[in-house]
N, C-alpha and C. Protein backbone atom coordinates (compact mmCIF):
# COMPACT_ATOMS: atom_id res chain seq x y z
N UNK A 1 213.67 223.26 117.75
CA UNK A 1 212.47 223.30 116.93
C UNK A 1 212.81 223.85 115.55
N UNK A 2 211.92 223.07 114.31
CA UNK A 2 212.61 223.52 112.79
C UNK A 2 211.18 224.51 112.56
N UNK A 3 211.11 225.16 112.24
CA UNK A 3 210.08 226.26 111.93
C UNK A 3 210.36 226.90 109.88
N UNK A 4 209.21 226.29 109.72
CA UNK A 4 209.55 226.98 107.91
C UNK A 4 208.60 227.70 107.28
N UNK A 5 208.94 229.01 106.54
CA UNK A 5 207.95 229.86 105.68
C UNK A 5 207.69 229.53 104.32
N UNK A 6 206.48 229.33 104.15
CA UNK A 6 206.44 228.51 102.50
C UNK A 6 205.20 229.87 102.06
N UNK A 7 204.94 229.94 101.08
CA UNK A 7 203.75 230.30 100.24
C UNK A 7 204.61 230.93 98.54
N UNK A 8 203.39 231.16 97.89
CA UNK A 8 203.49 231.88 96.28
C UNK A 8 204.86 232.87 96.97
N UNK A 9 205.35 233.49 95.18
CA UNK A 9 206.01 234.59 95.45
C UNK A 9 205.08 235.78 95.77
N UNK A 10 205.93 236.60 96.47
CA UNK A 10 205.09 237.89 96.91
C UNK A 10 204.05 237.89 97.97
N UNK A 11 204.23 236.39 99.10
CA UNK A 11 203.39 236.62 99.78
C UNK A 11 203.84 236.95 101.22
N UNK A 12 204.73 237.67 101.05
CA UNK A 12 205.80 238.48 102.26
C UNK A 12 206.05 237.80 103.70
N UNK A 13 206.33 236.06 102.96
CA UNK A 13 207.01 235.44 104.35
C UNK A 13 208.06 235.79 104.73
N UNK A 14 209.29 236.20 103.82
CA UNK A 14 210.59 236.94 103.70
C UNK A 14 210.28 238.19 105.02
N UNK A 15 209.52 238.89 104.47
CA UNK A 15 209.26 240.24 105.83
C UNK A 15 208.71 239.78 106.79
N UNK A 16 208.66 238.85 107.27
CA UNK A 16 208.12 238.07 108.48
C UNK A 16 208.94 237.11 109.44
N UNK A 17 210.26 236.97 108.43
CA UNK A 17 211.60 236.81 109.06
C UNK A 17 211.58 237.11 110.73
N UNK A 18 212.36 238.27 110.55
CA UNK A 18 213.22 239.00 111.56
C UNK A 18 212.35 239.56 112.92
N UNK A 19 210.94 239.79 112.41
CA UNK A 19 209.80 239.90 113.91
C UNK A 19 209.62 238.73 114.25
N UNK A 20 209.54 237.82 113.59
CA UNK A 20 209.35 236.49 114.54
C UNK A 20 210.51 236.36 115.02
N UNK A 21 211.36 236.20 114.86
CA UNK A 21 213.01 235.67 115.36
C UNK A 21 212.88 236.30 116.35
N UNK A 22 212.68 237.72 116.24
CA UNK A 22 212.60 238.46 117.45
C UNK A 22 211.87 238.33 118.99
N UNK A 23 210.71 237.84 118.07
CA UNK A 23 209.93 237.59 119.24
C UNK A 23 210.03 236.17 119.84
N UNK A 24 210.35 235.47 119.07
CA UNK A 24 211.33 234.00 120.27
C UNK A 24 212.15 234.24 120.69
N UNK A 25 213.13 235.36 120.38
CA UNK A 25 213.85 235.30 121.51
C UNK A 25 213.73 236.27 122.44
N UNK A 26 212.96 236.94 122.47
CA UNK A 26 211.90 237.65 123.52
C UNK A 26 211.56 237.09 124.64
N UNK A 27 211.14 235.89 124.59
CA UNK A 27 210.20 234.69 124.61
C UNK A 27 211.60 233.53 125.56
N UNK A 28 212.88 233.82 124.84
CA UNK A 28 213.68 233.11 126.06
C UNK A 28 214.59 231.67 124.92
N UNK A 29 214.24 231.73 123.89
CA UNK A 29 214.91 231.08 122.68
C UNK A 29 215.88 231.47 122.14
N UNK A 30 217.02 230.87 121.62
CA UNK A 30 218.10 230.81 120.49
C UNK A 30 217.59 230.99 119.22
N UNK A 31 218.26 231.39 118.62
CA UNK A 31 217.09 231.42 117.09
C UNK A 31 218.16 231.97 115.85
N UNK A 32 217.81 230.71 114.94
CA UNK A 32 219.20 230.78 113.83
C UNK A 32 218.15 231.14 112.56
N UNK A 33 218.23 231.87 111.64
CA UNK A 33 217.53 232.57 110.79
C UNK A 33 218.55 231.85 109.41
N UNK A 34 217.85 231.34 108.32
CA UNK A 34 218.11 230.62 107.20
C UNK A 34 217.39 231.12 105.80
N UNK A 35 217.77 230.75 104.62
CA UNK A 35 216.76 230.61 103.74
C UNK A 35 217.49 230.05 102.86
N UNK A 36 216.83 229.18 101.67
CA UNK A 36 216.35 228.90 100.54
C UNK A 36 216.36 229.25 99.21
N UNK A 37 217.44 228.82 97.96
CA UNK A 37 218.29 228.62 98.13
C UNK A 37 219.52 229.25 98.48
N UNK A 38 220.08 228.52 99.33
CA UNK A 38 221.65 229.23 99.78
C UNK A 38 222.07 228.78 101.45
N UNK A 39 222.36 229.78 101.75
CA UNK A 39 222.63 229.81 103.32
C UNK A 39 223.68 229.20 103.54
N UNK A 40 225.21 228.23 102.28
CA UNK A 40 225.99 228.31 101.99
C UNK A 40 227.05 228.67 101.61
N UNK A 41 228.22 228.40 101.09
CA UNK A 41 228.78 228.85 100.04
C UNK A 41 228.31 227.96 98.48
N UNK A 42 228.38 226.90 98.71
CA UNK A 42 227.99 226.10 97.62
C UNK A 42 226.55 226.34 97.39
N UNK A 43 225.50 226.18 98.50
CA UNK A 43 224.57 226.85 97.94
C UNK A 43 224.23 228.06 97.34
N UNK A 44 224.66 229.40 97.78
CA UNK A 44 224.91 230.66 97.34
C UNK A 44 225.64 230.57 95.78
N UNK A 45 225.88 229.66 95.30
CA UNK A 45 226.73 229.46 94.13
C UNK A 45 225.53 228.58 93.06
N UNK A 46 224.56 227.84 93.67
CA UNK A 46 223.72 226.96 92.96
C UNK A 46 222.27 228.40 93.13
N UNK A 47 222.36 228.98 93.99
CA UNK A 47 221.23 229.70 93.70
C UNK A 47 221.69 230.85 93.04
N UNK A 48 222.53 231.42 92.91
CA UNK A 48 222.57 231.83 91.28
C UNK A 48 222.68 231.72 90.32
N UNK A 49 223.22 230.11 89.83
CA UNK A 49 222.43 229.57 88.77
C UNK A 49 220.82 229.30 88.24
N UNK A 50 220.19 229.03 89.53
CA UNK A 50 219.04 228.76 89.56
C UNK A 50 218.18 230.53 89.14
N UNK A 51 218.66 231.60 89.98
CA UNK A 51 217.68 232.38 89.36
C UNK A 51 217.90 233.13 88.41
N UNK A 52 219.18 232.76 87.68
CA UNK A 52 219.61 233.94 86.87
C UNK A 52 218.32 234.27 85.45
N UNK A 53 218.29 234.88 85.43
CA UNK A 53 217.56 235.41 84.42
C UNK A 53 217.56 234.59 82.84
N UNK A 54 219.14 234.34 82.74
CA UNK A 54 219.50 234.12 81.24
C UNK A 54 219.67 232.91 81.48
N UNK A 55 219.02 231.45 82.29
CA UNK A 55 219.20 230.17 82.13
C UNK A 55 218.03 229.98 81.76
N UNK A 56 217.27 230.24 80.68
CA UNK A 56 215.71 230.00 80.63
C UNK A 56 215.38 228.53 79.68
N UNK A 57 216.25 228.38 79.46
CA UNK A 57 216.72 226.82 78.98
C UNK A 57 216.57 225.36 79.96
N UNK A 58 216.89 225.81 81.62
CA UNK A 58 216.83 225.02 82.68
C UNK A 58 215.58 224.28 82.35
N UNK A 59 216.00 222.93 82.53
CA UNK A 59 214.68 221.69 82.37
C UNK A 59 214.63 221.51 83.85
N UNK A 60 213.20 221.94 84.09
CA UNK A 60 212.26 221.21 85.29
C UNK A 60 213.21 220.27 86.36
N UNK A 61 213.68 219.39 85.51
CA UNK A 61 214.33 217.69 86.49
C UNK A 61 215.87 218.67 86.22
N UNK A 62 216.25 219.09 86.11
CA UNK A 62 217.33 219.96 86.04
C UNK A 62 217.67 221.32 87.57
N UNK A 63 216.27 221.70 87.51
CA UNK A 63 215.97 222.72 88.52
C UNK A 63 215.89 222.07 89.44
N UNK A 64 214.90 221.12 89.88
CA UNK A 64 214.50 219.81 90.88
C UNK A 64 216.16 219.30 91.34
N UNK A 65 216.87 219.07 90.53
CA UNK A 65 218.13 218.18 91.21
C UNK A 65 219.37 219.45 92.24
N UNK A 66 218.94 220.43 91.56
CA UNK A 66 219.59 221.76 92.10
C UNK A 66 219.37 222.14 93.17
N UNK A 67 218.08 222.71 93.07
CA UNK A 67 217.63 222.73 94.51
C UNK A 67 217.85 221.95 95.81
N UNK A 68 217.95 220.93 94.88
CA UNK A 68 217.70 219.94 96.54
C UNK A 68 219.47 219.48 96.50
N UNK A 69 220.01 220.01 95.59
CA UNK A 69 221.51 219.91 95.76
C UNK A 69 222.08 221.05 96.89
N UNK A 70 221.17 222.07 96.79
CA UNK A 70 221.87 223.74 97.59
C UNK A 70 221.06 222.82 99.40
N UNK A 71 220.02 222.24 99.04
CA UNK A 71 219.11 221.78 100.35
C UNK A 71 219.94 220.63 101.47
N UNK A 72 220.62 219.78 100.47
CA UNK A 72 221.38 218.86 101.07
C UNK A 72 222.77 219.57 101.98
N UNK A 73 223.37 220.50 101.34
CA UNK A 73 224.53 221.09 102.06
C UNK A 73 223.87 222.07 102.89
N UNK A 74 222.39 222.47 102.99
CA UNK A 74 221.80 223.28 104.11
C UNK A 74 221.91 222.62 105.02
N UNK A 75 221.43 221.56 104.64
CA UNK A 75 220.90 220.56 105.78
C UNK A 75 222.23 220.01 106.64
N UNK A 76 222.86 219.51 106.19
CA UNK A 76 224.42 219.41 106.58
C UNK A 76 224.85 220.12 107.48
N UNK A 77 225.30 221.33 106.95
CA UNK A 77 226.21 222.44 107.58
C UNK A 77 225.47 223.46 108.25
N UNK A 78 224.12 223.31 108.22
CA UNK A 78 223.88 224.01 108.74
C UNK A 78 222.65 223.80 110.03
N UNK A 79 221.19 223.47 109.24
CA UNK A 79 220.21 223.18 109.56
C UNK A 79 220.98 221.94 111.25
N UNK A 80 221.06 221.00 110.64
CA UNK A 80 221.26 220.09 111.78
C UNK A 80 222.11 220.38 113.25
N UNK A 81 223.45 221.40 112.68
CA UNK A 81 223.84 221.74 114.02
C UNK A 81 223.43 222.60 114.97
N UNK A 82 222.50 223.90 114.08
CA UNK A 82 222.12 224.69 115.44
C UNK A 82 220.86 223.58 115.71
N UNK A 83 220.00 222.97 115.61
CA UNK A 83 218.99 221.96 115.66
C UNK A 83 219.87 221.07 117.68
N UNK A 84 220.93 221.00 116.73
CA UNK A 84 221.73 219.82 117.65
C UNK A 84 222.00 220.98 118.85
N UNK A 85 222.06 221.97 118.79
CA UNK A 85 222.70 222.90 120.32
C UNK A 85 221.59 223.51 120.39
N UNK A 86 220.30 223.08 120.07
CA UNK A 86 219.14 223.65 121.17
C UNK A 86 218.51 224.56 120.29
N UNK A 87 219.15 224.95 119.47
CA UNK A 87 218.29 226.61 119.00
C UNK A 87 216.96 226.27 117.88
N UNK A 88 216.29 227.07 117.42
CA UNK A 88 214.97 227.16 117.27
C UNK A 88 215.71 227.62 115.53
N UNK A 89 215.81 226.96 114.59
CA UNK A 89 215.98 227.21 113.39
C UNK A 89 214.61 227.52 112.81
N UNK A 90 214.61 228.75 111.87
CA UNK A 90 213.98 229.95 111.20
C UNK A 90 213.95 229.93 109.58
N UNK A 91 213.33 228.77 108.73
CA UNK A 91 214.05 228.56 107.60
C UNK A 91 212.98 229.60 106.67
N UNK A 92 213.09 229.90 105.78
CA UNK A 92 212.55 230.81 104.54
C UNK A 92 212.53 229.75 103.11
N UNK A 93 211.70 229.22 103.00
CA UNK A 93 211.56 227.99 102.14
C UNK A 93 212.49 226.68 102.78
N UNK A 94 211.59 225.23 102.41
CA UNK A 94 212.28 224.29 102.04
C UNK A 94 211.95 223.65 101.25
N UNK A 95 211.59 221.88 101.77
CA UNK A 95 211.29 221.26 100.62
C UNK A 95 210.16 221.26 100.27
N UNK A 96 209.21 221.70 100.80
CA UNK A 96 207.67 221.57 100.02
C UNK A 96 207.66 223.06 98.83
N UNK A 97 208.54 223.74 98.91
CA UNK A 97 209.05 225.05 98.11
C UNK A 97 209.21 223.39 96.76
N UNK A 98 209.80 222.98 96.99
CA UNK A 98 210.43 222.11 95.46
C UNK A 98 209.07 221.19 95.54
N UNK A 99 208.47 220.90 96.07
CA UNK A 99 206.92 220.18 95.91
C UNK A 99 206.01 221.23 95.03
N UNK A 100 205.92 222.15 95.84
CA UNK A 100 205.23 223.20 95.10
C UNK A 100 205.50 223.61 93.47
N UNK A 101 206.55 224.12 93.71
CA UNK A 101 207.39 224.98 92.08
C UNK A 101 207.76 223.64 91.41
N UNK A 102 208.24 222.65 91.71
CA UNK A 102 208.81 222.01 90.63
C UNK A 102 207.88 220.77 90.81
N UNK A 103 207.07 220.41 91.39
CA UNK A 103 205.79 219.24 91.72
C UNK A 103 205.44 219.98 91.08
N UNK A 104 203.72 220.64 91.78
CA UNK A 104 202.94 221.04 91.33
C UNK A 104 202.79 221.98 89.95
N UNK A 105 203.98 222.79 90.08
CA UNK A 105 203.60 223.83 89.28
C UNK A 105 204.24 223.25 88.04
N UNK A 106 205.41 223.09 87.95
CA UNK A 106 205.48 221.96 86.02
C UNK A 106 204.77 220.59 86.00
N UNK A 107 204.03 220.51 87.11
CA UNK A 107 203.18 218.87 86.93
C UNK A 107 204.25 218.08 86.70
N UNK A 108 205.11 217.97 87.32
CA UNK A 108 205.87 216.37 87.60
C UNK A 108 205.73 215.60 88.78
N UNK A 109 206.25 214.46 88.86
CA UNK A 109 205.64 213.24 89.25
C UNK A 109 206.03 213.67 91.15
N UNK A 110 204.80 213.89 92.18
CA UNK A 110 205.58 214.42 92.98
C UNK A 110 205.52 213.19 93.99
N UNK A 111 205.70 211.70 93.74
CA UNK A 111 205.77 211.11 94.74
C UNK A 111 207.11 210.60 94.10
N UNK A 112 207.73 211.06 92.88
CA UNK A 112 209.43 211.03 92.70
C UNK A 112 210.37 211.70 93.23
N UNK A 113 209.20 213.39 93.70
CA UNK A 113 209.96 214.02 93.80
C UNK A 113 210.21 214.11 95.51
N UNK A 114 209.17 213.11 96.14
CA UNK A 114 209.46 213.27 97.22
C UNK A 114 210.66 212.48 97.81
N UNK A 115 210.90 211.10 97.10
CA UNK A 115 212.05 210.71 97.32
C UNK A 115 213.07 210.95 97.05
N UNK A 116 213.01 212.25 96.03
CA UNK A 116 214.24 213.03 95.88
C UNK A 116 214.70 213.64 97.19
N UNK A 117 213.73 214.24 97.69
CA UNK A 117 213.13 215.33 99.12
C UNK A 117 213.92 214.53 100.05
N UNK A 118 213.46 213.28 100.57
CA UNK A 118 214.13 212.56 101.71
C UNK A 118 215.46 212.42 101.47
N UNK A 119 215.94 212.14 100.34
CA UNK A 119 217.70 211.44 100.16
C UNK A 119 218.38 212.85 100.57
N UNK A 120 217.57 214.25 100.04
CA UNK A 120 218.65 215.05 99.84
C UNK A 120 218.42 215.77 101.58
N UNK A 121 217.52 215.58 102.61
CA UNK A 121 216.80 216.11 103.63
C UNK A 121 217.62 215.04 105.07
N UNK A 122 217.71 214.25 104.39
CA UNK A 122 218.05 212.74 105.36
C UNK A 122 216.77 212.70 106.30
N UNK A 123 215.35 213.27 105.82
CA UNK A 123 214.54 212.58 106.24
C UNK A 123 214.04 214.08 107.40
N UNK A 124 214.53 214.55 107.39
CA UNK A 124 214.39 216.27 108.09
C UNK A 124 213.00 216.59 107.63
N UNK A 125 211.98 216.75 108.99
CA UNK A 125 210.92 217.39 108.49
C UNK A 125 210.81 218.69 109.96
N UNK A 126 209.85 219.96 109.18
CA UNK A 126 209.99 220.89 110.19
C UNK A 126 208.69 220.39 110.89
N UNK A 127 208.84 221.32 112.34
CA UNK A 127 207.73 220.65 112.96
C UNK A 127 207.04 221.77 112.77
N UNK A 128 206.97 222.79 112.77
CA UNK A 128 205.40 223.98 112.04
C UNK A 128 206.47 224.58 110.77
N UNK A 129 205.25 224.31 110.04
CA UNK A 129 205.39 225.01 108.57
C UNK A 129 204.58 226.19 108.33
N UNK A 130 204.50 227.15 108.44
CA UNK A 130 203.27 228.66 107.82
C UNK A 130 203.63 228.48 106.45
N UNK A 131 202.15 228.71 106.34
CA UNK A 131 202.00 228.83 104.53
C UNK A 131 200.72 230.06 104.90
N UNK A 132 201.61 231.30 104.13
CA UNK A 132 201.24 232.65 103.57
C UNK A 132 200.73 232.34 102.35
N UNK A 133 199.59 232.41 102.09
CA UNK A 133 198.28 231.80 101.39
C UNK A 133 197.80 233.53 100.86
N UNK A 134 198.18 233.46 99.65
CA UNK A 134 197.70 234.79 98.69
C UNK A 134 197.56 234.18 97.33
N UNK A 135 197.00 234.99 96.58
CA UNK A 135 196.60 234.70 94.99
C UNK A 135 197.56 235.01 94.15
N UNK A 136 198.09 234.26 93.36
CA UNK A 136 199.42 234.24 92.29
C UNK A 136 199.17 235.37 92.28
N UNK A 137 197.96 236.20 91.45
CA UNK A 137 198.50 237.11 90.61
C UNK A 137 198.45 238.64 91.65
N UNK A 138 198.25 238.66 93.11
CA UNK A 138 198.43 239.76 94.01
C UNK A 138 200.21 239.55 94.05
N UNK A 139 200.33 238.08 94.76
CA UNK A 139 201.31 238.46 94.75
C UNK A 139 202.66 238.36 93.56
N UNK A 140 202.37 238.35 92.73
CA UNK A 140 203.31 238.75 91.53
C UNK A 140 203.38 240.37 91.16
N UNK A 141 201.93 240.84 91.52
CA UNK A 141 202.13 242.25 91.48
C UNK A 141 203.03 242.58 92.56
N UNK A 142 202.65 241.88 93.60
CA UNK A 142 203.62 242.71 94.91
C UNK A 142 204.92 242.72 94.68
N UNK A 143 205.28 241.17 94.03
CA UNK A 143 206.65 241.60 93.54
C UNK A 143 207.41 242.40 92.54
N UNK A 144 206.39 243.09 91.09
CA UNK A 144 206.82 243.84 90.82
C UNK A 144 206.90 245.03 91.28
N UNK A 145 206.04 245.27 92.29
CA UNK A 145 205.74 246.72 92.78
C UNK A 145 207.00 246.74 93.46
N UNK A 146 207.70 245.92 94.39
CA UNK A 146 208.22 246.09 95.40
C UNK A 146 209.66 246.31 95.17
N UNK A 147 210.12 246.43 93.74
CA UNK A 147 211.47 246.65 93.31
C UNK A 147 212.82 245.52 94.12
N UNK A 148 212.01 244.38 93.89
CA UNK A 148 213.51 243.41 94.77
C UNK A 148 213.45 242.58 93.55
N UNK A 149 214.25 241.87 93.69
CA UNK A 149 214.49 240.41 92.76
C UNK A 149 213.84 239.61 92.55
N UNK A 150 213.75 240.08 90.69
CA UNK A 150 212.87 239.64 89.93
C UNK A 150 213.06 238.64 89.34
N UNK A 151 213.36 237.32 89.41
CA UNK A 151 214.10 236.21 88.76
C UNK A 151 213.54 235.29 87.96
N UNK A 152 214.13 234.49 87.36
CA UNK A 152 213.81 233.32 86.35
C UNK A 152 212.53 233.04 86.89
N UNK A 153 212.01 232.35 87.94
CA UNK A 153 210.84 231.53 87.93
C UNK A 153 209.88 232.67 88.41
N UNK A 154 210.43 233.51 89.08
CA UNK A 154 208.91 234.78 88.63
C UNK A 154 208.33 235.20 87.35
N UNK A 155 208.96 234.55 86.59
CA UNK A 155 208.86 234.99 84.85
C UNK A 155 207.92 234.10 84.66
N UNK A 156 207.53 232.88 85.30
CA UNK A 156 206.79 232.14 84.38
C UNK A 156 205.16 232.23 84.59
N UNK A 157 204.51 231.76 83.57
CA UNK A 157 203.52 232.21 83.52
C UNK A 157 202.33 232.53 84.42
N UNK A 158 201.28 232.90 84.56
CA UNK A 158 200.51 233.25 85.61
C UNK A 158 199.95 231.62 86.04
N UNK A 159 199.68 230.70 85.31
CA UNK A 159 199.23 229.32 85.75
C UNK A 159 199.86 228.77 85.87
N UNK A 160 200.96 228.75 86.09
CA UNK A 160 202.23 228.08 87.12
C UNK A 160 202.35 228.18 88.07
N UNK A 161 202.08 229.59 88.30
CA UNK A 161 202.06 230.05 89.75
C UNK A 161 200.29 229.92 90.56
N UNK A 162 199.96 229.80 89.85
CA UNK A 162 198.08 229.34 89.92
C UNK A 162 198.61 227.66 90.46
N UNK A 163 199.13 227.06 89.97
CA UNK A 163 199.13 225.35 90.47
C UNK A 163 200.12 225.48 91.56
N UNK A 164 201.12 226.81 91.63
CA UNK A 164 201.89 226.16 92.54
C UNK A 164 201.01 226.51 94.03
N UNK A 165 200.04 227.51 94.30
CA UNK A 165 199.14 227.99 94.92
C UNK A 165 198.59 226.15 95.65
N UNK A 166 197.96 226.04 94.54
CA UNK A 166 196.46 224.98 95.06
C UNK A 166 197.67 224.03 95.25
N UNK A 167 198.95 223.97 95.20
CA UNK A 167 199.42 222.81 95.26
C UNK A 167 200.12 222.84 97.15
N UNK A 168 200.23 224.25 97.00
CA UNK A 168 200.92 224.24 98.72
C UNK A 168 199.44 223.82 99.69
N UNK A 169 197.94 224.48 98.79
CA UNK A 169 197.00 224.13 99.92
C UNK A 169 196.75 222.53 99.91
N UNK A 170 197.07 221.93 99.03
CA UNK A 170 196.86 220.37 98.97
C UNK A 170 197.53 219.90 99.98
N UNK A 171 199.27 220.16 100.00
CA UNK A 171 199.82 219.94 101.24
C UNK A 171 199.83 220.24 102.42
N UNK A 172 198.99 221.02 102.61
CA UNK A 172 198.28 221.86 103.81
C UNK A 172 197.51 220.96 104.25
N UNK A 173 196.27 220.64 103.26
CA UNK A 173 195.10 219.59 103.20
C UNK A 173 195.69 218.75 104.12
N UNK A 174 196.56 217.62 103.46
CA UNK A 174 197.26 216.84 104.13
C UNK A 174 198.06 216.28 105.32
N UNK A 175 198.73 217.23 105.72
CA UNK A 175 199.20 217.61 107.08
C UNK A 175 199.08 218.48 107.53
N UNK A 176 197.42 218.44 108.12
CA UNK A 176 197.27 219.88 108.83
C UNK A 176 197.41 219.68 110.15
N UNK A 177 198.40 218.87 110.74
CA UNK A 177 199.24 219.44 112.18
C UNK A 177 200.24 219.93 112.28
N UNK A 178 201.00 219.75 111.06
CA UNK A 178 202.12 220.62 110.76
C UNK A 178 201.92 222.46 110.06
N UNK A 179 201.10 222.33 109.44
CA UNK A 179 200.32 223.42 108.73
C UNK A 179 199.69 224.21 109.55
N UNK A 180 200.09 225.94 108.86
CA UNK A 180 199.47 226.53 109.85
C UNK A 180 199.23 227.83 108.66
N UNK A 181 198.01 227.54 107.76
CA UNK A 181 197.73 228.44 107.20
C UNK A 181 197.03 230.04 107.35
N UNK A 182 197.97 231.04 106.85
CA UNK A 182 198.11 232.08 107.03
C UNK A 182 197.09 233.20 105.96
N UNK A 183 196.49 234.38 106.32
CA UNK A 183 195.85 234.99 105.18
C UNK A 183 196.99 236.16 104.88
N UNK A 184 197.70 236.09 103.52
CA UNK A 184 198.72 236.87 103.27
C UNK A 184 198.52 238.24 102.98
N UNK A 185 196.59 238.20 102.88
CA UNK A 185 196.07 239.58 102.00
C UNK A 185 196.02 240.21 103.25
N UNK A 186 196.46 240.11 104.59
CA UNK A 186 196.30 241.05 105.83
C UNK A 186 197.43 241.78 105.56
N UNK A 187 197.00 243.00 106.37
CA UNK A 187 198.36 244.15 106.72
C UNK A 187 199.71 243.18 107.34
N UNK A 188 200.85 243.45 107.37
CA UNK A 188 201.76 242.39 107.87
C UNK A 188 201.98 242.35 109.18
N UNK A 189 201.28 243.70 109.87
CA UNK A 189 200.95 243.57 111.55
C UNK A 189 200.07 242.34 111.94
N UNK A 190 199.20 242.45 111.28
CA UNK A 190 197.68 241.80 111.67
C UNK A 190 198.57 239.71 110.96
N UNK A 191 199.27 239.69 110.11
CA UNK A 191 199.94 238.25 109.62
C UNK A 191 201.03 238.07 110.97
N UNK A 192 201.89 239.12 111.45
CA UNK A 192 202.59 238.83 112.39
C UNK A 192 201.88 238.82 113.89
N UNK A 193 200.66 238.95 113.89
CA UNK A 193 199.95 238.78 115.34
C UNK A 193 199.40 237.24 115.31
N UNK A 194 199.10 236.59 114.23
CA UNK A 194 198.54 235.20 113.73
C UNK A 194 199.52 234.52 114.04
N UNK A 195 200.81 234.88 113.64
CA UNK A 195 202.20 234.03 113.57
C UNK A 195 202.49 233.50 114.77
N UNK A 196 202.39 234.75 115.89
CA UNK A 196 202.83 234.81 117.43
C UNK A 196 201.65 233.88 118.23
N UNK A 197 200.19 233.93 117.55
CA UNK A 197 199.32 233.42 118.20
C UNK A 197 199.54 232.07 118.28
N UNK A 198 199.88 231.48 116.93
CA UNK A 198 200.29 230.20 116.61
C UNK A 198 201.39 229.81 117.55
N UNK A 199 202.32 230.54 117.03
CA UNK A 199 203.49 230.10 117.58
C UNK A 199 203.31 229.70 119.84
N UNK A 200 202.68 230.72 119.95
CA UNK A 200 202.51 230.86 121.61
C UNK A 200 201.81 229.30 121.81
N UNK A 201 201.10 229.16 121.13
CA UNK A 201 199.76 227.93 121.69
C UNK A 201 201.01 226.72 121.47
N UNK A 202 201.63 226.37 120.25
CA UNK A 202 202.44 225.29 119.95
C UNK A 202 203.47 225.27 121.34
N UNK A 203 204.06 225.96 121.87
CA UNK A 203 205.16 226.29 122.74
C UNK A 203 204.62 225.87 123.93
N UNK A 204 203.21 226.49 124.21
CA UNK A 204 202.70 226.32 125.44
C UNK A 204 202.07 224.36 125.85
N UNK A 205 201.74 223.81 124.63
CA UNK A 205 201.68 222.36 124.31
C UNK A 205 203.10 221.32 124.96
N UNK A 206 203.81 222.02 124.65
CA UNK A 206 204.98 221.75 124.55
C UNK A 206 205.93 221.06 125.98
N UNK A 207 205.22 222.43 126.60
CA UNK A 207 205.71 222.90 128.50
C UNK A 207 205.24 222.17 129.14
């Protein structure tokens, strides 16, 4: 099973990692923990281009080809084989992350960008996606409050991150059997009891 965390920055899917992992394999699952960009070497090398601070020059279709450049060698080397030996992959962004930020939020063309999505994905879709659903500007505070890494596209303006918002709920809109929208403004006990609830009912479908 492909399982992926999407929402705004600062809406603490990242801290929601390692209790879920936990609790599938609680539960009697394998469970390979990933993220976005990187989880490479070549990716780990494209995502620090991507967030460095001092590339503020990066054009949109520039960022877009990157991403899904670090996504393609995820997908490769990584994503597909624990997939292939059974285990329950744990990703921390994918491609609706580049729908969102580089679709929605610079307004480019996103039925280009979806065929970018497939070539570089080979067509890889997760089967539950959570989207941690908070307001740009909470969670931009959270990220300054929270003293972690502050990067290039957290810099940009507050209505960027306003479109990239309404743009993850559009895709929500859309495939809401894959979608499993989350309220991010809860304590992260009360977001990780939602997660497990979800997660239990999908599993139990399943059996």
């Amino acid at each position: 099973m492909f399982i992926t965390f999407e929402g705004p920055d600062g809406s603490g899917k990242t801290l929601q990692m390692k209790p879920t992992a936990e609790f599938l394999r609680k539960e009697g699952y394998d469970v390979y923990l990933a993220r976005e960009p990187g989880g490479t070497s070549i990716g780990d090398q494209v995502r620090e281009i991507l967030m460095k601070m001092g590339n503020t020059s990066m054009l949109p279709r520039a960022e877009t080809l990157l991403f899904c450049a670090a996504r393609a060698q995820l997908v490769e080397e990584i994503i597909q084989p624990h997939l292939e030996m059974g285990e329950i992959v744990l990703l921390d962004r994918y491609a609706d992350s580049t729908l969102a930020y580089q679709g929605y939020g610079h307004e480019n063309d996103i039925g280009l960008i979806k065929k970018v999505l497939a070539f570089a994905t080979g067509g890889l879709m997760p089967d539950i996606t959570f989207l941690f659903d908070l307001e740009a500007e909470i969670g931009l505070r959270r990220r300054q409050k929270g003293g972690g890494e502050w990067n290039r596209m957290d810099a940009y303006q507050l209505q960027y991150h306003n479109r990239v918002r309404q743009g993850y709920l559009e895709m929500a809109k859309e495939e809401p059997n894959r979608w499993v929208i989350l309220d991010a403004n809860q304590k992260p006990t009360m977001v990780q009891s939602d997660i497990k609830s979800s997660l239990l009912l999908y599993l139990s479908n399943l059996s």
